[in-house]
PDB file of N, CA and C in Angstrom:
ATOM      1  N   UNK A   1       3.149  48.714 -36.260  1.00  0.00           N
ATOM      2  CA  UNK A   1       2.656  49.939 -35.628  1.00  0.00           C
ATOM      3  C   UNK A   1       3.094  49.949 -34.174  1.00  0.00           C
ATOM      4  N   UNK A   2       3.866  50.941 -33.394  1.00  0.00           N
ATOM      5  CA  UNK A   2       4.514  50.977 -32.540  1.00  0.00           C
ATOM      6  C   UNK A   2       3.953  51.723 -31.658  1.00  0.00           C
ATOM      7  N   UNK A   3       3.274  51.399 -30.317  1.00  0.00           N
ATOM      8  CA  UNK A   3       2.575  52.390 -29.337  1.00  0.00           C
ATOM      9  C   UNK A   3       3.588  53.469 -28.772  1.00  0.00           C
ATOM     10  N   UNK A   4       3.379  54.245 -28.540  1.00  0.00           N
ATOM     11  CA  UNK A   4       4.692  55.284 -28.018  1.00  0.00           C
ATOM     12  C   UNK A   4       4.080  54.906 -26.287  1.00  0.00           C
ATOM     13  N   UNK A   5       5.425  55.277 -25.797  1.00  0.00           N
ATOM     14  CA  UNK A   5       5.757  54.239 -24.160  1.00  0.00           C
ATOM     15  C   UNK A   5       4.571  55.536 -23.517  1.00  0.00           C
ATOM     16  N   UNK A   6       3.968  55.371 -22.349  1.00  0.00           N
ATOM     17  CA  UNK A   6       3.579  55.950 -21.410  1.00  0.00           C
ATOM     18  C   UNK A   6       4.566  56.713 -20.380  1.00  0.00           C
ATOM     19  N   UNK A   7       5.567  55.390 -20.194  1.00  0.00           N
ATOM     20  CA  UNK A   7       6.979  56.072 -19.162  1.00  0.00           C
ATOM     21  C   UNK A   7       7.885  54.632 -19.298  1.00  0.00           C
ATOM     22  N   UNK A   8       8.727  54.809 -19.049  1.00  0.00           N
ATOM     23  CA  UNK A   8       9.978  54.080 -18.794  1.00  0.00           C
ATOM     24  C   UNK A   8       9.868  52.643 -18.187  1.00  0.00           C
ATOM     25  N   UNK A   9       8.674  52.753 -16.738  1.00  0.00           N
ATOM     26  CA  UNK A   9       8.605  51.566 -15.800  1.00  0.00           C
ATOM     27  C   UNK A   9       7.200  50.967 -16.811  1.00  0.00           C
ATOM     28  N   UNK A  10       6.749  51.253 -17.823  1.00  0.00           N
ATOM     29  CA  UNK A  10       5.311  50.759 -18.324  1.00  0.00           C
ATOM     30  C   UNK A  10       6.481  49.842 -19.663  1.00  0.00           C
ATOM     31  N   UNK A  11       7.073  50.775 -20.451  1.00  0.00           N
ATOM     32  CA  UNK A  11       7.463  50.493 -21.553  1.00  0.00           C
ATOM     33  C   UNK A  11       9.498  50.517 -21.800  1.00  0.00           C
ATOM     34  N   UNK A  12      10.084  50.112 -21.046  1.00  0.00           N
ATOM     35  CA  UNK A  12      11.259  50.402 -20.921  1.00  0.00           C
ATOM     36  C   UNK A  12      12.062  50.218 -22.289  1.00  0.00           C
ATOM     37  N   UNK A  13      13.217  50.885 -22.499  1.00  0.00           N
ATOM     38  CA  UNK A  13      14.451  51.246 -23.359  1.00  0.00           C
ATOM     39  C   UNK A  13      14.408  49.467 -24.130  1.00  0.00           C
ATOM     40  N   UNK A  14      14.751  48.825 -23.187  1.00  0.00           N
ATOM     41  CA  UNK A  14      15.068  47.403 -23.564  1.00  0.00           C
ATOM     42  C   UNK A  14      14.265  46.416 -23.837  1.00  0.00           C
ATOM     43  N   UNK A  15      12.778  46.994 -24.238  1.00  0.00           N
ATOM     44  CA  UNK A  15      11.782  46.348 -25.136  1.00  0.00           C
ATOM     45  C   UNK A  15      11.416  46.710 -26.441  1.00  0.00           C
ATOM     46  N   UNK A  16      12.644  48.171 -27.000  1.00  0.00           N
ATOM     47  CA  UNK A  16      12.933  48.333 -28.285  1.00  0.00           C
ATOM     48  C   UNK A  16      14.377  47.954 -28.757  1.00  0.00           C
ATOM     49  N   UNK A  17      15.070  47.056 -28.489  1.00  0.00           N
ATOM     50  CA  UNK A  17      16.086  46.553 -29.093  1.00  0.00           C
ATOM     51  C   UNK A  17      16.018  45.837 -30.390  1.00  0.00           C
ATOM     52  N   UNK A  18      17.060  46.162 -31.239  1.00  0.00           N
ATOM     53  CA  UNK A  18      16.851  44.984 -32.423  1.00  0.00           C
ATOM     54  C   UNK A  18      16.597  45.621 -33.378  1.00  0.00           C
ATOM     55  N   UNK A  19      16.337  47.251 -33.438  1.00  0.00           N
ATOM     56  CA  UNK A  19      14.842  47.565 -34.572  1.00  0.00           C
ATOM     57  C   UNK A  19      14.017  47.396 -34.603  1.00  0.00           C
ATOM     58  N   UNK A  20      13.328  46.659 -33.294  1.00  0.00           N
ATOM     59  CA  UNK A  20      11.733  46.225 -33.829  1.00  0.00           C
ATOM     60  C   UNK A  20      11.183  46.176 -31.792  1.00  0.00           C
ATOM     61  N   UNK A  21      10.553  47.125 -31.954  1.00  0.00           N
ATOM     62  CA  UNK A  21      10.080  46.797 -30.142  1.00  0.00           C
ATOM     63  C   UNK A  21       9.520  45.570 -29.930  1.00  0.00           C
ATOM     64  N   UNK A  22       9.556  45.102 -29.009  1.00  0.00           N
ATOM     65  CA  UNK A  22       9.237  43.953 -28.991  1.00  0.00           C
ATOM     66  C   UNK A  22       7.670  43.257 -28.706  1.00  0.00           C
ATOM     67  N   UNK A  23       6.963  44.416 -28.439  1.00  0.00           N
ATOM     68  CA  UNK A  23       5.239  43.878 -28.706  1.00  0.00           C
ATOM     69  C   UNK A  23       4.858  43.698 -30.427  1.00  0.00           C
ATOM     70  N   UNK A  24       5.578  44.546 -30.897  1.00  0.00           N
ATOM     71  CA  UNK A  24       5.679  44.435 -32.242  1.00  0.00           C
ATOM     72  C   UNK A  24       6.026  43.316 -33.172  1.00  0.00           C
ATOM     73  N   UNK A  25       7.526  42.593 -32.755  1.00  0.00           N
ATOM     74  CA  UNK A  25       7.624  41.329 -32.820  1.00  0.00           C
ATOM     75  C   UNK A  25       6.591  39.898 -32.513  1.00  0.00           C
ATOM     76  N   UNK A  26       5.658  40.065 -31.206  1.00  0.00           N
ATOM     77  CA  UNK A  26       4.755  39.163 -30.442  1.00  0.00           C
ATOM     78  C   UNK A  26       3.646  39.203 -31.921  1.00  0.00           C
ATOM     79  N   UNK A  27       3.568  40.449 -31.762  1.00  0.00           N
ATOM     80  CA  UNK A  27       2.415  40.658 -32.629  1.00  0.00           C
ATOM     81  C   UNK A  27       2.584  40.437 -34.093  1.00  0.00           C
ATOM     82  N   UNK A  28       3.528  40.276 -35.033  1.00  0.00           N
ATOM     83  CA  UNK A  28       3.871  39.904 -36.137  1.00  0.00           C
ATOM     84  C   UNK A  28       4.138  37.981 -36.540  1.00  0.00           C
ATOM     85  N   UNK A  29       4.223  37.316 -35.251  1.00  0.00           N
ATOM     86  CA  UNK A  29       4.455  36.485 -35.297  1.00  0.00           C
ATOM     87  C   UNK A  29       3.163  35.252 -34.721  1.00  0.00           C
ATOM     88  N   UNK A  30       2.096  36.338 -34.079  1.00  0.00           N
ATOM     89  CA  UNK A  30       0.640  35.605 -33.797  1.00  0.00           C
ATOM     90  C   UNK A  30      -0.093  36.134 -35.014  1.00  0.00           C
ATOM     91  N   UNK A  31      -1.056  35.124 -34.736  1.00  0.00           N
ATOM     92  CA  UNK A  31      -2.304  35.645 -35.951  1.00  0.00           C
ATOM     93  C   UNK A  31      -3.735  36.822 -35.089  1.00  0.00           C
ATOM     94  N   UNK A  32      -4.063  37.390 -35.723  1.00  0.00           N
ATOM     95  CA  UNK A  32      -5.401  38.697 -35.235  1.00  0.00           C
ATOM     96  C   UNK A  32      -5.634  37.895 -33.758  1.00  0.00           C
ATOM     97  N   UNK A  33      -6.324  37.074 -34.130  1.00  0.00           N
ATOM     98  CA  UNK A  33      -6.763  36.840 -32.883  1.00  0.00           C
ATOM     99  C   UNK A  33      -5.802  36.175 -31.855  1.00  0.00           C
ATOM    100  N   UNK A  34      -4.312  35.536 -32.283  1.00  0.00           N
ATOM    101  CA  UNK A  34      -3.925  34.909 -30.682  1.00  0.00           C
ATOM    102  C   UNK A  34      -3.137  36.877 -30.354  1.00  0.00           C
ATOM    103  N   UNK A  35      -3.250  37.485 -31.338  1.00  0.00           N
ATOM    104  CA  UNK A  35      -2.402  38.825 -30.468  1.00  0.00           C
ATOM    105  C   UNK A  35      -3.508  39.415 -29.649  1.00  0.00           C
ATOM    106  N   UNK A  36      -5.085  39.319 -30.342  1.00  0.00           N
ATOM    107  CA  UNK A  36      -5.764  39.820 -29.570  1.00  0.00           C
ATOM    108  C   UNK A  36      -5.932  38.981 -27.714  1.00  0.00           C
ATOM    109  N   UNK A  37      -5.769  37.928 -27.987  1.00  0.00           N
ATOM    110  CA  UNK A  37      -5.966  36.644 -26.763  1.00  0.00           C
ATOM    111  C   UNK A  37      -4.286  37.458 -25.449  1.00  0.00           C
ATOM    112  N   UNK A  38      -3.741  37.526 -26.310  1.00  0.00           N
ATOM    113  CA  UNK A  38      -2.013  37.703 -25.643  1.00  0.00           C
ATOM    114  C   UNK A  38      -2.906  39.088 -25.010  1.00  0.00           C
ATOM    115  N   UNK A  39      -3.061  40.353 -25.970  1.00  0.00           N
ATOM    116  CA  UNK A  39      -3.350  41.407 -25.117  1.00  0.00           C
ATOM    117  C   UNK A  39      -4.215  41.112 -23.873  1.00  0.00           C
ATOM    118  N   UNK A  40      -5.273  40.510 -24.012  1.00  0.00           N
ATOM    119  CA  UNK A  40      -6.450  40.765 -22.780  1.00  0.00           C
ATOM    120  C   UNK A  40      -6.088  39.620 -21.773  1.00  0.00           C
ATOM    121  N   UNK A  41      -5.283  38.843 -22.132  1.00  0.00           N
ATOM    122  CA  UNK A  41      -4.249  38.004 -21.051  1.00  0.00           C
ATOM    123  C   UNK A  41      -3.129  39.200 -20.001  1.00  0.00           C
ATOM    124  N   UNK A  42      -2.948  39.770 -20.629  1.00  0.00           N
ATOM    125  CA  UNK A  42      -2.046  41.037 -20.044  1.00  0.00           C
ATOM    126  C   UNK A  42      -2.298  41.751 -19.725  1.00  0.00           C
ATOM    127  N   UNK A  43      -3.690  42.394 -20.286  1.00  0.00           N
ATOM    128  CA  UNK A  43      -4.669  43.007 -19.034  1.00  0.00           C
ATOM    129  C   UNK A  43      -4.780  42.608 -17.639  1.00  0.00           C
ATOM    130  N   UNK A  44      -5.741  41.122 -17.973  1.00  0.00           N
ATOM    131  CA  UNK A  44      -6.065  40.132 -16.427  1.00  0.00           C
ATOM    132  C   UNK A  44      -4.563  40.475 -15.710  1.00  0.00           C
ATOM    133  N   UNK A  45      -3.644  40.162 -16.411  1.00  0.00           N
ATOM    134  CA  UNK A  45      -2.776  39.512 -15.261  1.00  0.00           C
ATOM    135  C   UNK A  45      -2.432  41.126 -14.288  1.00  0.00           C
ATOM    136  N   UNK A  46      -1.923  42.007 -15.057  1.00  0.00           N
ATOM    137  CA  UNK A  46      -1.785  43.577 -14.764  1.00  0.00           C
ATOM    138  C   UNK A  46      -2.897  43.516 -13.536  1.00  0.00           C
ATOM    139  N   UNK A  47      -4.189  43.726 -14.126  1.00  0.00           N
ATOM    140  CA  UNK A  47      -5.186  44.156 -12.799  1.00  0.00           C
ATOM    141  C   UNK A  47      -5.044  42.752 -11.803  1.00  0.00           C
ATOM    142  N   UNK A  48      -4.655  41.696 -12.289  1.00  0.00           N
ATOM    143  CA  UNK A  48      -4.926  40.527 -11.127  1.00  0.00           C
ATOM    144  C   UNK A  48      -4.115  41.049  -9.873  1.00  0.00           C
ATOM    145  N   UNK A  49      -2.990  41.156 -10.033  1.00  0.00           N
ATOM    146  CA  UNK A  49      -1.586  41.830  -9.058  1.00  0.00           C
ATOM    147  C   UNK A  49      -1.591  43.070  -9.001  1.00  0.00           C
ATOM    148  N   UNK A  50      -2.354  43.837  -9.161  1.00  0.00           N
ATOM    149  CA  UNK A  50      -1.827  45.144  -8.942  1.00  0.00           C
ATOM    150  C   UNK A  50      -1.933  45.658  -7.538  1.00  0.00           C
ATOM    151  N   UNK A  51      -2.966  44.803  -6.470  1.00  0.00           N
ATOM    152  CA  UNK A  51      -2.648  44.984  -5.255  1.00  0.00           C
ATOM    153  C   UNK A  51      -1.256  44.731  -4.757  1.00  0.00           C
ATOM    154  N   UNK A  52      -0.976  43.239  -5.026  1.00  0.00           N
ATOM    155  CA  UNK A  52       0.226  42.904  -4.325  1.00  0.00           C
ATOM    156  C   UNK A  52       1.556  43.250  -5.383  1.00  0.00           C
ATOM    157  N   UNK A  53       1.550  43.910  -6.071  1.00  0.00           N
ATOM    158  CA  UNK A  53       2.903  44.320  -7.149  1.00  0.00           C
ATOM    159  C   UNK A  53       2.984  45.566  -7.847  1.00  0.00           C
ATOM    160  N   UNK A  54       3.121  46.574  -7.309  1.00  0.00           N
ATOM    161  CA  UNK A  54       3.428  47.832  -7.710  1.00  0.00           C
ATOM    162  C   UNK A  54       2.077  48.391  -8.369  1.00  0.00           C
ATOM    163  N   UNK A  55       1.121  48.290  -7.663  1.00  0.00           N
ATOM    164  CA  UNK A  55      -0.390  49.061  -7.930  1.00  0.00           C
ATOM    165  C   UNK A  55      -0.507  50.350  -9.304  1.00  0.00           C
ATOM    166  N   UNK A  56       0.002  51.445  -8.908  1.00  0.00           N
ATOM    167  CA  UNK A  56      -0.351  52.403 -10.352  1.00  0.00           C
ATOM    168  C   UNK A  56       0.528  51.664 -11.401  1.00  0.00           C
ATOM    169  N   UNK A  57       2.147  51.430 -11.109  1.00  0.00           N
ATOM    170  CA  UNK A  57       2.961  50.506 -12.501  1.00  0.00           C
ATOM    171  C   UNK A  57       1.662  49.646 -13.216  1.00  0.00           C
ATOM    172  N   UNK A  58       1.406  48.679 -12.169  1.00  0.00           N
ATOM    173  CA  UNK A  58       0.374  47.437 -12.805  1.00  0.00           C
ATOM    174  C   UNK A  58      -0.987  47.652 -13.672  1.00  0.00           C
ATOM    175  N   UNK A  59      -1.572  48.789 -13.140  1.00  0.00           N
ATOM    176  CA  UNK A  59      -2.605  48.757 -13.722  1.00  0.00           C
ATOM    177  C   UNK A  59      -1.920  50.451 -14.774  1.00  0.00           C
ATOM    178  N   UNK A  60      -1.465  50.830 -14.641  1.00  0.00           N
ATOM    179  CA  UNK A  60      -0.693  51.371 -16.320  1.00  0.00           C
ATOM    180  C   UNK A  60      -0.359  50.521 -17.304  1.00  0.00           C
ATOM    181  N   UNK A  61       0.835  49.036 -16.687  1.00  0.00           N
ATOM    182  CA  UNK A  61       0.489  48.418 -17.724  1.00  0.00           C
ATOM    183  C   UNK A  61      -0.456  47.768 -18.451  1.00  0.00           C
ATOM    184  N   UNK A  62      -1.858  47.751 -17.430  1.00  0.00           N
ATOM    185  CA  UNK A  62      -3.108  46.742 -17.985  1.00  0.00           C
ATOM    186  C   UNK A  62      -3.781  47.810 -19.164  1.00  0.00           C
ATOM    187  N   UNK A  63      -3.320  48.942 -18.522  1.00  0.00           N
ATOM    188  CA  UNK A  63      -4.083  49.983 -19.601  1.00  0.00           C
ATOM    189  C   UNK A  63      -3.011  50.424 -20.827  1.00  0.00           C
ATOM    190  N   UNK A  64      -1.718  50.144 -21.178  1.00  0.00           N
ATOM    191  CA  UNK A  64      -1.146  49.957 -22.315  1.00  0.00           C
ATOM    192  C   UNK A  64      -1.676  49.066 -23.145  1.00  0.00           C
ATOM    193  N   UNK A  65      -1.580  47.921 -22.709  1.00  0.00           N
ATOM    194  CA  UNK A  65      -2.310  46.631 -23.270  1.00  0.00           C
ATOM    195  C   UNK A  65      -3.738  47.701 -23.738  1.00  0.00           C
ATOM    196  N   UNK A  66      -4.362  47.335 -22.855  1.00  0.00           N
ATOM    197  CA  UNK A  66      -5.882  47.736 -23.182  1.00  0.00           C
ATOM    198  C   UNK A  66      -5.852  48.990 -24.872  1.00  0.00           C
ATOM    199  N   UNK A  67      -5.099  49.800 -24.111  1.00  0.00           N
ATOM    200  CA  UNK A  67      -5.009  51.073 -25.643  1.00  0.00           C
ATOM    201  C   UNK A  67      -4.195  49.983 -26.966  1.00  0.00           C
ATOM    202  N   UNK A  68      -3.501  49.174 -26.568  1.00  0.00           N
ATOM    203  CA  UNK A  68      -2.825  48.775 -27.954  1.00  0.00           C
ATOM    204  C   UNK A  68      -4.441  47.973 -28.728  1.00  0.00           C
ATOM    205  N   UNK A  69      -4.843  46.813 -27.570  1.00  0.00           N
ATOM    206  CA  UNK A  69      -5.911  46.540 -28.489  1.00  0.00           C
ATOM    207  C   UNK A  69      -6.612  47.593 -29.034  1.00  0.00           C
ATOM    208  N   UNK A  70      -7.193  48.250 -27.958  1.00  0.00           N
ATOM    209  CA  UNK A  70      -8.475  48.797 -29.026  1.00  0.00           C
ATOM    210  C   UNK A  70      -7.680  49.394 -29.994  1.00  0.00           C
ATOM    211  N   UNK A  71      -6.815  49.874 -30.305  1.00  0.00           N
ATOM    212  CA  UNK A  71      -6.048  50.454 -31.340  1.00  0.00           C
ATOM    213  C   UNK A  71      -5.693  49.751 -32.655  1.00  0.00           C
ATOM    214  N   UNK A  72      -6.171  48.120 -32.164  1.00  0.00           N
ATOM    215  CA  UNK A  72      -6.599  47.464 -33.210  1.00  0.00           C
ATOM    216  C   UNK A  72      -7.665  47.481 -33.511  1.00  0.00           C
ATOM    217  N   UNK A  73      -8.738  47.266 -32.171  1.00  0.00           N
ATOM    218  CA  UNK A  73     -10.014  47.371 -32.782  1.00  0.00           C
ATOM    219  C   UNK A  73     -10.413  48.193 -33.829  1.00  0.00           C
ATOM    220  N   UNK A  74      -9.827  49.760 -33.863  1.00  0.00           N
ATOM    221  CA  UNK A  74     -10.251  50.797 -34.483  1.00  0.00           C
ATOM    222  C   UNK A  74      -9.589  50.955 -35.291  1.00  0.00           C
ATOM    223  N   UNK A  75      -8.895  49.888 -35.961  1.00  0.00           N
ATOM    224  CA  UNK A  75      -8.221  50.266 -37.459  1.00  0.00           C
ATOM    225  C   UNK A  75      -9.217  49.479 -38.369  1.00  0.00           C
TER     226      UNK A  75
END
């Protein structure tokens, strides 16, 4: 199941190479819970830096993450 990108700097061209985007891959190759552990790791880190590293980018990506989980939660 493939999240559709937010924008370009969240989800870029070259994290769908291959046929298979590549959260998609992460996630086929952990079990429920280490993909769930990987997402909310990628949250933290997103909001940890988002002062010192591109502030709205950072916390867009914490909130991709965030929508992919719950998007597990709610299946």
């Amino acid at each position: 199941m493939g999240v559709a990108p937010m924008n370009d700097q969240i989800n870029p061209d070259h994290y769908k190479q291959g046929g298979i985007e590549c959260i998609d891959a992460i996630e086929a190759a952990l079990t429920p819970e280490e993909f769930r552990g990987y997402c909310k790791g990628n949250i933290i880190k997103y909001t940890w830096r988002e002062r010192h590293k591109g502030e709205a980018v950072s916390l867009a990506k914490a909130q991709w993450y965030l929508r992919r989980l719950l998007g597990k939660l709610e299946q």
